[in-house]
Protein backbone atom coordinates (compact mmCIF):
# COMPACT_ATOMS: atom_id res chain seq x y z
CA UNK A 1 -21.92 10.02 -11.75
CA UNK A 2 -25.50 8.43 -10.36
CA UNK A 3 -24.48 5.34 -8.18
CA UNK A 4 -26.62 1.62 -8.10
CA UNK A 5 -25.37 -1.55 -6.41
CA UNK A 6 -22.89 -2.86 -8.50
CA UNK A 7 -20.92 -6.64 -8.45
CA UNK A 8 -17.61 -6.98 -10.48
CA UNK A 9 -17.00 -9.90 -12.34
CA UNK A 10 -13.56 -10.24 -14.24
CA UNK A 11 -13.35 -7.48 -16.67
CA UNK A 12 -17.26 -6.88 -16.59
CA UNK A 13 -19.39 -4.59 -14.41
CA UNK A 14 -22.89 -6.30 -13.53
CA UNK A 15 -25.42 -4.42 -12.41
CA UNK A 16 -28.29 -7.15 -11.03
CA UNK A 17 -31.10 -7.25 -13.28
CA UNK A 18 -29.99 -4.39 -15.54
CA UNK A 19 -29.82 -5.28 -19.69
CA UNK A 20 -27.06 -5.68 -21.69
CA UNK A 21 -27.45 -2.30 -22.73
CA UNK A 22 -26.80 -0.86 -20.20
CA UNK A 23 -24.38 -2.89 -18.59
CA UNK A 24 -22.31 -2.09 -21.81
CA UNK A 25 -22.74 2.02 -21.41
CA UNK A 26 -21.70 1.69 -17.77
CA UNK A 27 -18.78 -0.36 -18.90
CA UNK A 28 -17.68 2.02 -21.30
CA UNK A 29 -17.87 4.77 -18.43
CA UNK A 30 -15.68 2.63 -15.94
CA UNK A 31 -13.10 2.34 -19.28
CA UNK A 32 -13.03 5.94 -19.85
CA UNK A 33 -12.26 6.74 -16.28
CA UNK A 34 -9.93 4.32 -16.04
CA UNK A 35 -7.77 5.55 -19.47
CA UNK A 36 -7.52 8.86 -17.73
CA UNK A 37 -5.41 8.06 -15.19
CA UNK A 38 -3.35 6.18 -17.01
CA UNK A 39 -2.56 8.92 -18.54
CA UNK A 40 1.55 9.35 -18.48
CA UNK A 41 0.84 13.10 -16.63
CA UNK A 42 -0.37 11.38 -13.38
CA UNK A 43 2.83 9.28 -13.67
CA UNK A 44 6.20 11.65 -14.05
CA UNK A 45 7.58 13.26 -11.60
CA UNK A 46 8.41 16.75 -12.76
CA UNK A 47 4.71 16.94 -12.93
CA UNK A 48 4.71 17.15 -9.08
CA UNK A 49 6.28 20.73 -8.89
CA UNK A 50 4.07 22.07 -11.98
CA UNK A 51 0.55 20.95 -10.42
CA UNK A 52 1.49 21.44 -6.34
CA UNK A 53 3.27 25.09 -7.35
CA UNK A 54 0.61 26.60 -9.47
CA UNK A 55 -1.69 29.55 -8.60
CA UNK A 56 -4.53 28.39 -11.38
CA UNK A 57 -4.25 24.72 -12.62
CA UNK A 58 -6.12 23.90 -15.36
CA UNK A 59 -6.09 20.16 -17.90
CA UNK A 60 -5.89 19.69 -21.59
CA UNK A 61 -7.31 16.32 -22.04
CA UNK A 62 -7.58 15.97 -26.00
CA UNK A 63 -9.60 19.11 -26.78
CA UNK A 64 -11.65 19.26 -23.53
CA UNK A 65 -9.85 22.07 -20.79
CA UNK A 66 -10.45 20.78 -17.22
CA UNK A 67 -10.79 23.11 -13.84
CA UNK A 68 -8.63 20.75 -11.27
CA UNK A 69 -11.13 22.13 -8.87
CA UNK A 70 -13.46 19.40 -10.90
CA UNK A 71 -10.88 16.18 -11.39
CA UNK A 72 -10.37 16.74 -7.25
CA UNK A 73 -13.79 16.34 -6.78
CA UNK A 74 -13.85 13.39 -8.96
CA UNK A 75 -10.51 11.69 -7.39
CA UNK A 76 -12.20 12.53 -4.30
CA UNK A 77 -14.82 10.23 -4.75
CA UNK A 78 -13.07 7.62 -6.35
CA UNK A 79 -10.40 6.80 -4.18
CA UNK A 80 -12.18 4.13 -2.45
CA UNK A 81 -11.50 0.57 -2.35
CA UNK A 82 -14.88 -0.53 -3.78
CA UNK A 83 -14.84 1.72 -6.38
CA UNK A 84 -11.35 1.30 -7.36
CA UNK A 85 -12.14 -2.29 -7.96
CA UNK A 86 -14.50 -1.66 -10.63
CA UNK A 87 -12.14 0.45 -12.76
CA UNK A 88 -11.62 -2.10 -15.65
CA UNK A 89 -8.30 -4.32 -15.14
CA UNK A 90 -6.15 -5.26 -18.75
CA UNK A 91 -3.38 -6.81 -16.58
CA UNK A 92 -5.13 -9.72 -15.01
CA UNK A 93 -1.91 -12.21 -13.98
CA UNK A 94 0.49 -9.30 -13.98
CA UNK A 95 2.33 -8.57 -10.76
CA UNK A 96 2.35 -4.82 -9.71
CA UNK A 97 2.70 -2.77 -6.90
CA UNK A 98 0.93 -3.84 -3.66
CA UNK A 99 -1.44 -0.99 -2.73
CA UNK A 100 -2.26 0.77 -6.31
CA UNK A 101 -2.48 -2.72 -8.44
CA UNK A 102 -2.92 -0.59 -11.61
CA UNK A 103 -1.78 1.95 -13.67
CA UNK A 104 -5.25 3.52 -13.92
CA UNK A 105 -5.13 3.19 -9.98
CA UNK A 106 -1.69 4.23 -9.42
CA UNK A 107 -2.59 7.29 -11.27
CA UNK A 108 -5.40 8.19 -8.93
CA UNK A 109 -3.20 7.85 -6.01
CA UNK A 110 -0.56 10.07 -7.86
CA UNK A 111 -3.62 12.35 -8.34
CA UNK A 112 -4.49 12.75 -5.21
CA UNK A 113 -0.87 13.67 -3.79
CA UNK A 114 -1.15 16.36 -6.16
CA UNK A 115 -4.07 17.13 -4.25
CA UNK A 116 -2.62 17.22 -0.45
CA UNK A 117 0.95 18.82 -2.07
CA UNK A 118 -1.68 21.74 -3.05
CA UNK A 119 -3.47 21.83 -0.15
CA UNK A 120 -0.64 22.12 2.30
CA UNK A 121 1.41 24.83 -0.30
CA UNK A 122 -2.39 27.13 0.11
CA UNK A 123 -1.99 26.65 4.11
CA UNK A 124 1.42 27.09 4.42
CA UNK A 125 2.51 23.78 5.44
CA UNK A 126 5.92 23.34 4.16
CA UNK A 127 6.91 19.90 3.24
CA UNK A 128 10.34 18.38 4.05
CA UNK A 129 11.95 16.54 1.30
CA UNK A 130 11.68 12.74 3.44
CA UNK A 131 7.97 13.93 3.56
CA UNK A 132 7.90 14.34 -0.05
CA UNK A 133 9.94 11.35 -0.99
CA UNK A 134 7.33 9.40 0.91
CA UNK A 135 4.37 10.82 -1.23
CA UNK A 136 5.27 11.08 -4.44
CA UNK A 137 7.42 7.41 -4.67
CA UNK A 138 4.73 6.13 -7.16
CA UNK A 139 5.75 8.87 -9.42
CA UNK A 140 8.65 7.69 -12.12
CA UNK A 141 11.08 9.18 -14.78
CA UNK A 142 13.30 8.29 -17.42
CA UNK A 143 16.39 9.50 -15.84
CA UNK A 144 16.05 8.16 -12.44
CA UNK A 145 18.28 11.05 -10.47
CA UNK A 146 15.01 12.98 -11.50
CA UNK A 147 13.01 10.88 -8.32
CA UNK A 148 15.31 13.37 -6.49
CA UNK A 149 15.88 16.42 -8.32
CA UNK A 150 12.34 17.58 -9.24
CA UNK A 151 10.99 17.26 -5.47
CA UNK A 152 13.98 20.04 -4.28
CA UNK A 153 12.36 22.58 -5.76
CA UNK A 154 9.27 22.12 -3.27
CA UNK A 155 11.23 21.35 -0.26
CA UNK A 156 11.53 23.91 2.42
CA UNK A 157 14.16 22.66 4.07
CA UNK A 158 17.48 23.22 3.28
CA UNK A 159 18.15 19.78 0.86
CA UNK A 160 18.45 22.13 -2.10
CA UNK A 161 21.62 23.57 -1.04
CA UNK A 162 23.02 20.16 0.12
CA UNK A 163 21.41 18.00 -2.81
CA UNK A 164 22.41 19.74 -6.14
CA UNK A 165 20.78 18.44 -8.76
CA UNK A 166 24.16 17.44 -11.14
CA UNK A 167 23.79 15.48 -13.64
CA UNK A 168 27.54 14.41 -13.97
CA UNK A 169 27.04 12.43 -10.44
CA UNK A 170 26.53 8.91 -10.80
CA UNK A 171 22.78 7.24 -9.64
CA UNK A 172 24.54 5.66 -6.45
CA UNK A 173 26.02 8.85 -5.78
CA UNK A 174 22.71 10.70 -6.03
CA UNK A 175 21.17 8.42 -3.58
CA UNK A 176 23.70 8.34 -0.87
CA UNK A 177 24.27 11.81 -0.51
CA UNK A 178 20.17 11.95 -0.22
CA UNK A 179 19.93 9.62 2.22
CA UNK A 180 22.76 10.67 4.34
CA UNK A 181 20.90 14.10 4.15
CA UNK A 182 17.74 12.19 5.80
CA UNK A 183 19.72 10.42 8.42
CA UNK A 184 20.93 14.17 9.71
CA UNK A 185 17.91 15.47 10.53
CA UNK A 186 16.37 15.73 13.50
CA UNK A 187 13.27 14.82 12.98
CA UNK A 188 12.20 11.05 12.59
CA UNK A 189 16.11 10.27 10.96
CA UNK A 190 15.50 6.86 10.54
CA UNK A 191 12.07 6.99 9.00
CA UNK A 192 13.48 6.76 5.12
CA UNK A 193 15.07 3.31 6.85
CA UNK A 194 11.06 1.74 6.13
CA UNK A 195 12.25 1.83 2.14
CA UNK A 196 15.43 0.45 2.36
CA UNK A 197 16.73 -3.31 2.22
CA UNK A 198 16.49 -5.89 -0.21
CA UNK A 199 13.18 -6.80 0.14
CA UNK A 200 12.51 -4.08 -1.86
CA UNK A 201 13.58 -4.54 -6.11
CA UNK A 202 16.58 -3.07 -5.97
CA UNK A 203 18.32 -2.27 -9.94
CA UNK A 204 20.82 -0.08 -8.70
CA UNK A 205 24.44 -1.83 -8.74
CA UNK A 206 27.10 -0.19 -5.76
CA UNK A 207 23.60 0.76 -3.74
CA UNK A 208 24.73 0.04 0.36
CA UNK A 209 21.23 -1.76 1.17
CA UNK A 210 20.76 0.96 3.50
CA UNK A 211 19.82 3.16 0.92
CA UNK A 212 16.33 2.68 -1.07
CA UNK A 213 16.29 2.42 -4.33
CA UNK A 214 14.15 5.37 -4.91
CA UNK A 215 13.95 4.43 -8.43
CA UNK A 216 11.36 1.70 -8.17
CA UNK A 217 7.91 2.29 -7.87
CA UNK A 218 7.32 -0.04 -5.57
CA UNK A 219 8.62 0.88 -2.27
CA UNK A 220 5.39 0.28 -0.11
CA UNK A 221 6.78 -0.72 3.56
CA UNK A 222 5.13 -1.81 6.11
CA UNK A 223 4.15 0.99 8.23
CA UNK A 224 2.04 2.16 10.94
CA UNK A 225 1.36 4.96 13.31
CA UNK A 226 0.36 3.05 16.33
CA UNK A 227 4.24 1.57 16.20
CA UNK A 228 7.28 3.06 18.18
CA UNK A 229 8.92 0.53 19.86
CA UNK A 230 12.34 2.18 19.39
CA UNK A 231 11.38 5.66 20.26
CA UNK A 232 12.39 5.61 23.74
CA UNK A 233 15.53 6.21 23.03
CA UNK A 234 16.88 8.70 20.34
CA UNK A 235 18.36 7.42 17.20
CA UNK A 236 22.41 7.43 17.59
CA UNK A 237 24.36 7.17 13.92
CA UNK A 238 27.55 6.61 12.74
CA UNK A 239 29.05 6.57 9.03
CA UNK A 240 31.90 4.95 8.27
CA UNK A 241 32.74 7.05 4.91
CA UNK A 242 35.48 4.72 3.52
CA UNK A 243 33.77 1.51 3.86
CA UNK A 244 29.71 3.41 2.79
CA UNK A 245 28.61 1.68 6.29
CA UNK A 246 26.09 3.08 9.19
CA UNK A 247 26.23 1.90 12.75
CA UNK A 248 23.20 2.01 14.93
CA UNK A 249 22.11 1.35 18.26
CA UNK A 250 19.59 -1.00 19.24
CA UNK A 251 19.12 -5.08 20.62
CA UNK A 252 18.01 -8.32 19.08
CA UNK A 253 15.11 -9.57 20.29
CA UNK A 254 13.97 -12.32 18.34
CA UNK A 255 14.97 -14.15 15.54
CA UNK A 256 13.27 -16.80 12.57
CA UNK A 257 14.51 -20.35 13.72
CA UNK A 258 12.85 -22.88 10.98
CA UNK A 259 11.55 -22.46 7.64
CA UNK A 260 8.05 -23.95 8.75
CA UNK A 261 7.54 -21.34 11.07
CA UNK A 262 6.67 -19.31 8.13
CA UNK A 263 3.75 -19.34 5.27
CA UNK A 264 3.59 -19.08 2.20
CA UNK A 265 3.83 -15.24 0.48
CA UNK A 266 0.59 -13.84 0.40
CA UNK A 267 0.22 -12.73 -3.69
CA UNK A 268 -2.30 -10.08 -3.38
CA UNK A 269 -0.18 -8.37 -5.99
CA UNK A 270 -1.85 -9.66 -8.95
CA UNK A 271 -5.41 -8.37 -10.01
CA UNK A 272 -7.65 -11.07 -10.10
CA UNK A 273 -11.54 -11.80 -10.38
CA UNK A 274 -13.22 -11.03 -7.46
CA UNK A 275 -14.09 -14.20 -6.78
CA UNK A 276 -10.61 -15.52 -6.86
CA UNK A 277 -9.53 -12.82 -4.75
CA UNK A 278 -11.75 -13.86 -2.13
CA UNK A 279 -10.71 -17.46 -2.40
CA UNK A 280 -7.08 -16.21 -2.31
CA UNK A 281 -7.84 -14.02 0.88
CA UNK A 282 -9.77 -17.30 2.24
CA UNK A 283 -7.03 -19.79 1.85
CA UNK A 284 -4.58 -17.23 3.34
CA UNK A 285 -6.36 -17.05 6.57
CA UNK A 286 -6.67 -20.78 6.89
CA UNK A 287 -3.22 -20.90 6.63
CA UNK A 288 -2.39 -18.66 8.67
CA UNK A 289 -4.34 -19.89 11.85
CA UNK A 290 -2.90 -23.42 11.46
CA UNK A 291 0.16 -21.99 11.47
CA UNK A 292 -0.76 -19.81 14.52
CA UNK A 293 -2.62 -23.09 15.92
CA UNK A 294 0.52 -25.34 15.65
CA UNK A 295 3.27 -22.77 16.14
CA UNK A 296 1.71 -21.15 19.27
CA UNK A 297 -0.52 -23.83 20.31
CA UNK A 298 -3.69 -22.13 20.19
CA UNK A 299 -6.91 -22.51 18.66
CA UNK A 300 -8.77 -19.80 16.29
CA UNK A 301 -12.46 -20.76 18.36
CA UNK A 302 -10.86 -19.19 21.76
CA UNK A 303 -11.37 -16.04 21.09
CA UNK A 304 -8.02 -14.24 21.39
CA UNK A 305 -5.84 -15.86 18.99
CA UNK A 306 -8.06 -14.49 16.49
CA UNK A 307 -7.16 -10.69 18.04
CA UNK A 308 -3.26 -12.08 17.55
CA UNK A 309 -3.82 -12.91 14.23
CA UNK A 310 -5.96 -10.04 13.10
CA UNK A 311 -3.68 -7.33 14.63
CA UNK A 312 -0.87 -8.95 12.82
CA UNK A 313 -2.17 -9.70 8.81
CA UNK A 314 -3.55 -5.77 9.01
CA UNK A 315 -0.21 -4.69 10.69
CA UNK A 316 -2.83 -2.78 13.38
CA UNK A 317 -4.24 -0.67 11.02
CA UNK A 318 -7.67 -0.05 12.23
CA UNK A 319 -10.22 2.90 12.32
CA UNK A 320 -9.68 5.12 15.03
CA UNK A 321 -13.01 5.10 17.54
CA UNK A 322 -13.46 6.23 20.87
CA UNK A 323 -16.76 3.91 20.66
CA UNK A 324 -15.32 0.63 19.17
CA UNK A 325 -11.69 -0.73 20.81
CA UNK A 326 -9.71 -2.33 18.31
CA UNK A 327 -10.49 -5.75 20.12
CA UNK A 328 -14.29 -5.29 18.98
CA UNK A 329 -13.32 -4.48 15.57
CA UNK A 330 -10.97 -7.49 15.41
CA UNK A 331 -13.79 -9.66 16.56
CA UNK A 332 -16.20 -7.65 13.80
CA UNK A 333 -13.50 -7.90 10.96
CA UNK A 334 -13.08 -11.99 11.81
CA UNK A 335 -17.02 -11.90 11.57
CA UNK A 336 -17.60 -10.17 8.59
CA UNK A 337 -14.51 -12.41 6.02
CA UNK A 338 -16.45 -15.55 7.46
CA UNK A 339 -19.99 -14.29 6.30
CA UNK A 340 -18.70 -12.99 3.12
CA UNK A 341 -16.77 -16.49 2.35
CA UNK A 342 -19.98 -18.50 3.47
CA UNK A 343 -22.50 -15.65 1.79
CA UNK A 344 -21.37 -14.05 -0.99
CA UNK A 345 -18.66 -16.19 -2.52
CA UNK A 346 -21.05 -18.52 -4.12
CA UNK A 347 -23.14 -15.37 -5.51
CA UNK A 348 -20.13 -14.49 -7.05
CA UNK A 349 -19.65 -17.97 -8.51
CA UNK A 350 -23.50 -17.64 -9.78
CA UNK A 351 -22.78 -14.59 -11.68
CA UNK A 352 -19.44 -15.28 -12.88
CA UNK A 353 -21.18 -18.34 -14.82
CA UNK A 354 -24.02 -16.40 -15.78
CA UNK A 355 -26.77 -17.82 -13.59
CA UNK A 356 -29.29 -15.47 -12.01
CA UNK A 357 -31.67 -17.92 -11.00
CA UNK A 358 -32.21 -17.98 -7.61
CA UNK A 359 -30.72 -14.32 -6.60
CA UNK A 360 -31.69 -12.53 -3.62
CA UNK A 361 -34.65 -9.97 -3.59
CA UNK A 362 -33.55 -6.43 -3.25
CA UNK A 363 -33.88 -6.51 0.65
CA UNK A 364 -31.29 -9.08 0.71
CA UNK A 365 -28.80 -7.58 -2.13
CA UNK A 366 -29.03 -4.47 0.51
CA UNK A 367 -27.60 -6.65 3.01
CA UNK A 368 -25.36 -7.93 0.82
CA UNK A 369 -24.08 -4.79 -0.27
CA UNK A 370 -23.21 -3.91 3.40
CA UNK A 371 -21.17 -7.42 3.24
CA UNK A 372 -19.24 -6.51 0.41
CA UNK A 373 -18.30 -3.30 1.20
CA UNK A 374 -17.34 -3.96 5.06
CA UNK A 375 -15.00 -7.01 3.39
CA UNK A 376 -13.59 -4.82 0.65
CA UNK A 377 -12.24 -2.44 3.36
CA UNK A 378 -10.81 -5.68 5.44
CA UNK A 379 -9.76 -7.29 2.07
CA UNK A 380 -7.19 -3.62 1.53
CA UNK A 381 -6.50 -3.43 5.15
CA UNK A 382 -4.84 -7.17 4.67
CA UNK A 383 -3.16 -7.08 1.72
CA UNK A 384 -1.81 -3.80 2.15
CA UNK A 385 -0.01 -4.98 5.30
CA UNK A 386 0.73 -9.06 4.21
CA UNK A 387 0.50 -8.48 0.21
CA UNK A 388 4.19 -9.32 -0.34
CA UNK A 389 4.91 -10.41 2.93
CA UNK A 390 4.81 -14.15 4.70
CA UNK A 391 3.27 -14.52 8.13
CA UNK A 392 5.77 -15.94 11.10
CA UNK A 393 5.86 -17.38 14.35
CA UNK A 394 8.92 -16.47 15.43
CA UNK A 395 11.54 -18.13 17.70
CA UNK A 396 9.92 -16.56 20.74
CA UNK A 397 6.29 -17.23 19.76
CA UNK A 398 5.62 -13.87 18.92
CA UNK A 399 3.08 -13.49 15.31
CA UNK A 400 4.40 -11.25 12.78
CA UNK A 401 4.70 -10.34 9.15
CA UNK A 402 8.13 -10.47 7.87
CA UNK A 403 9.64 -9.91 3.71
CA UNK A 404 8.97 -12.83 1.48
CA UNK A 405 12.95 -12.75 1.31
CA UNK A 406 13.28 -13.94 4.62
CA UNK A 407 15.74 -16.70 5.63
CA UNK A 408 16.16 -18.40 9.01
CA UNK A 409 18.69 -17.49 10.89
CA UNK A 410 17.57 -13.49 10.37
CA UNK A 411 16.91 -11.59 13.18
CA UNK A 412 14.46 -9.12 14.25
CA UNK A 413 15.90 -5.87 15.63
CA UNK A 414 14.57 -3.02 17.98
CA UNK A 415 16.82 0.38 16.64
CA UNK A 416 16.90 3.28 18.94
CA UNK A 417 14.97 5.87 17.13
CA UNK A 418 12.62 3.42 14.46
CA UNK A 419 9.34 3.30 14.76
CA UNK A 420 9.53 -0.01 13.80
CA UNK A 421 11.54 -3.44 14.17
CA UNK A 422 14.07 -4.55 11.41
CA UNK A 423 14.51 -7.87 10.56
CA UNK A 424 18.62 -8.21 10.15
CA UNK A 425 20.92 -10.56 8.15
């Protein structure tokens, strides 16, 4: 696959000052990709065991025979933001899951678990079964015990001979025993905790919402590495077996005291135009910093409010650098969504109505380029941490992202042993 700059335009692909020849071929190409992963083998679970187990993997795609060595390559380089976003979208106004978007997407995600689960199986890394629960929760089945059974088989702990895979036990049942498996161990107990709750879909009837509902596909929490505010402590667990209730340690230390301390959800979850994405992303962070501006009586043009709110919409997720502090990249990141919305937006508008009068010389659609891709890896960063989610000031003045569920009168909760806070009803 030869590379060129490339802008995406609702369900075209627009290479500047290309003919329509050619834009059509390379359309066609994006298409083909994207039917490929959407193929239902990326998508079932009992797949996982097949592809991560096997000495010599190869694909039957219609009556072409694949070397996986090959489709990892090419998952390799397409699991990129920027070139995600030009795989063809057919579900434009369709809400799906907050990172992936897409079944074509979804499926290159799936595809490049397979990937690690192989990887770590050749260097004799043996994966837990919370571990694998955690990678392979975009994979699905009809029978929905089999988001459990199928991933025993590769765990090398010992949740095969506490887990048995009967079919006579009801879903609820299933899930329960799983989960009080997880909450046993030593390591990280509470991390399966991050997919549990009702902000999550939950289908399940007789689930205790401290259970996830590992049969949705859409248990993406909000997660990162740099957070352990409960980790000073160890994680201390009771079960009350007659009642299905856990007790845990831990101390409130904030709460959500008026329903205008909060914003509007942020609906990244629908694919879009580009162009309306960015608008989307736009009004979002004007929101959000007159909400920070009124809330916490700062203003954006001071400098550090803008670290506040940064940190917070990405959840803290940025690049590890021993050269640039996370302060400089906030400052960077703030820099770049204001050029794009003052630079590129209105190209976008010019090509979207099929106007190329006027557009920049190549020098410029370098620069441009470097835009677009810098604000495609803020534009993931964000809605992987707020898609979903509402930004809050909360009762102590403190920024954060909380469920789109959330009610005042919750409060937010440090547990001994979670990486991160709970908000509590």
């Amino acid at each position: 696959m030869h590379h060129r700059p490339l802008l995406a335009w609702s369900q075209e692909i627009r290479p500047i000052g290309d003919n329509a020849a050619s834009i059509s071929r390379i359309a066609t190409e994006w298409t083909v990709i994207a039917n490929f992963f959407r193929n239902q083998w990326f998508h079932r679970m009992w797949i996982v065991q097949e592809a991560a187990a096997a000495n010599k993997l190869h694909l039957m795609y219609g009556n072409i025979c694949m070397d996986w060595i090959y489709v990892g390559r090419a998952v390799a380089v397409l699991f990129d933001r920027p070139l995600i976003d030009l795989l063809p979208s057919d579900r434009y106004g369709t809400k799906v899951n907050v990172l992936e978007r897409r079944p074509d997407a979804t499926g290159l995600q799936n595809a490049d678990t397979m990937l690690s689960l192989r990887g770590d199986i050749n260097y004799d890394i043996p994966p837990t079964l919370s571990r694998l629960l955690k990678q392979c929760r975009y994979f699905d089945s009809t029978d929905k015990r089999e988001k459990i059974f199928p991933l025993l088989g590769l765990a090398a702990d010992n949740s095969s001979r506490i887990i048995l895979p009967e079919y006579t036990a009801t879903l609820p049942a299933i899930y329960i025993r799983t989960m009080k498996y997880l909450l046993e161990q030593q390591s990280d107990p509470l991390g399966a905790l991050n997919y549990a709750g009702i902000a999550f879909p939950r289908a399940i009837n007789g689930l205790p919402s401290w259970v996830p509902d590992w049969s949705s596909v859409d248990l993406t929490p909000l997660m990162s590495e740099r957070f352990a505010y409960g980790m000073s402590r160890p994680a201390s667990i009771h079960f009350d077996e007659d009642q299905c209730i856990i007790y845990l340690d831990g101390m409130i230390i904030d709460s959500v005291n008026s329903e205008d301390s909060m914003s509007s959800e942020y609906d990244c979850l629908v694919p879009m135009p580009l162009a309306d994405e960015v608008i989307n992303l736009q009004h979002r962070l004007e929101e959000v910093e007159i909400l920070a501006e009124r809330k916490v009586g700062l203003h954006h043009s001071k400098g550090r409010p803008v670290l506040d709110i940064l940190k917070t919409i990405v959840a803290e997720n940025f690049h590890d650098s021993d050269e640039k502090p996370w302060a400089d990249q906030c400052g960077e990141d703030y820099a770049t969504m204001h050029e794009y919305f003052s630079r590129v937006l209105p190209l976008l508008r010019q090509l979207g109505e099929g106007n190329k009068d006027g557009l920049p010389d190549t020098q410029s659609q370098h620069t441009e380029s470097l835009v677009i891709e810098k604000f495609q890896d803020i534009s993931f960063r964000v809605c992987g941490a707020s898609g979903g989610r509402r930004f809050c000031v909360t009762a102590a003045r403190r920024m954060a992202l909380v469920p789109a569920c959330c009610e005042v009168g919750d409060v937010i909760c440090i547990i001994s042993g979670a990486k991160m806070p709970f908000l509590l009803r």
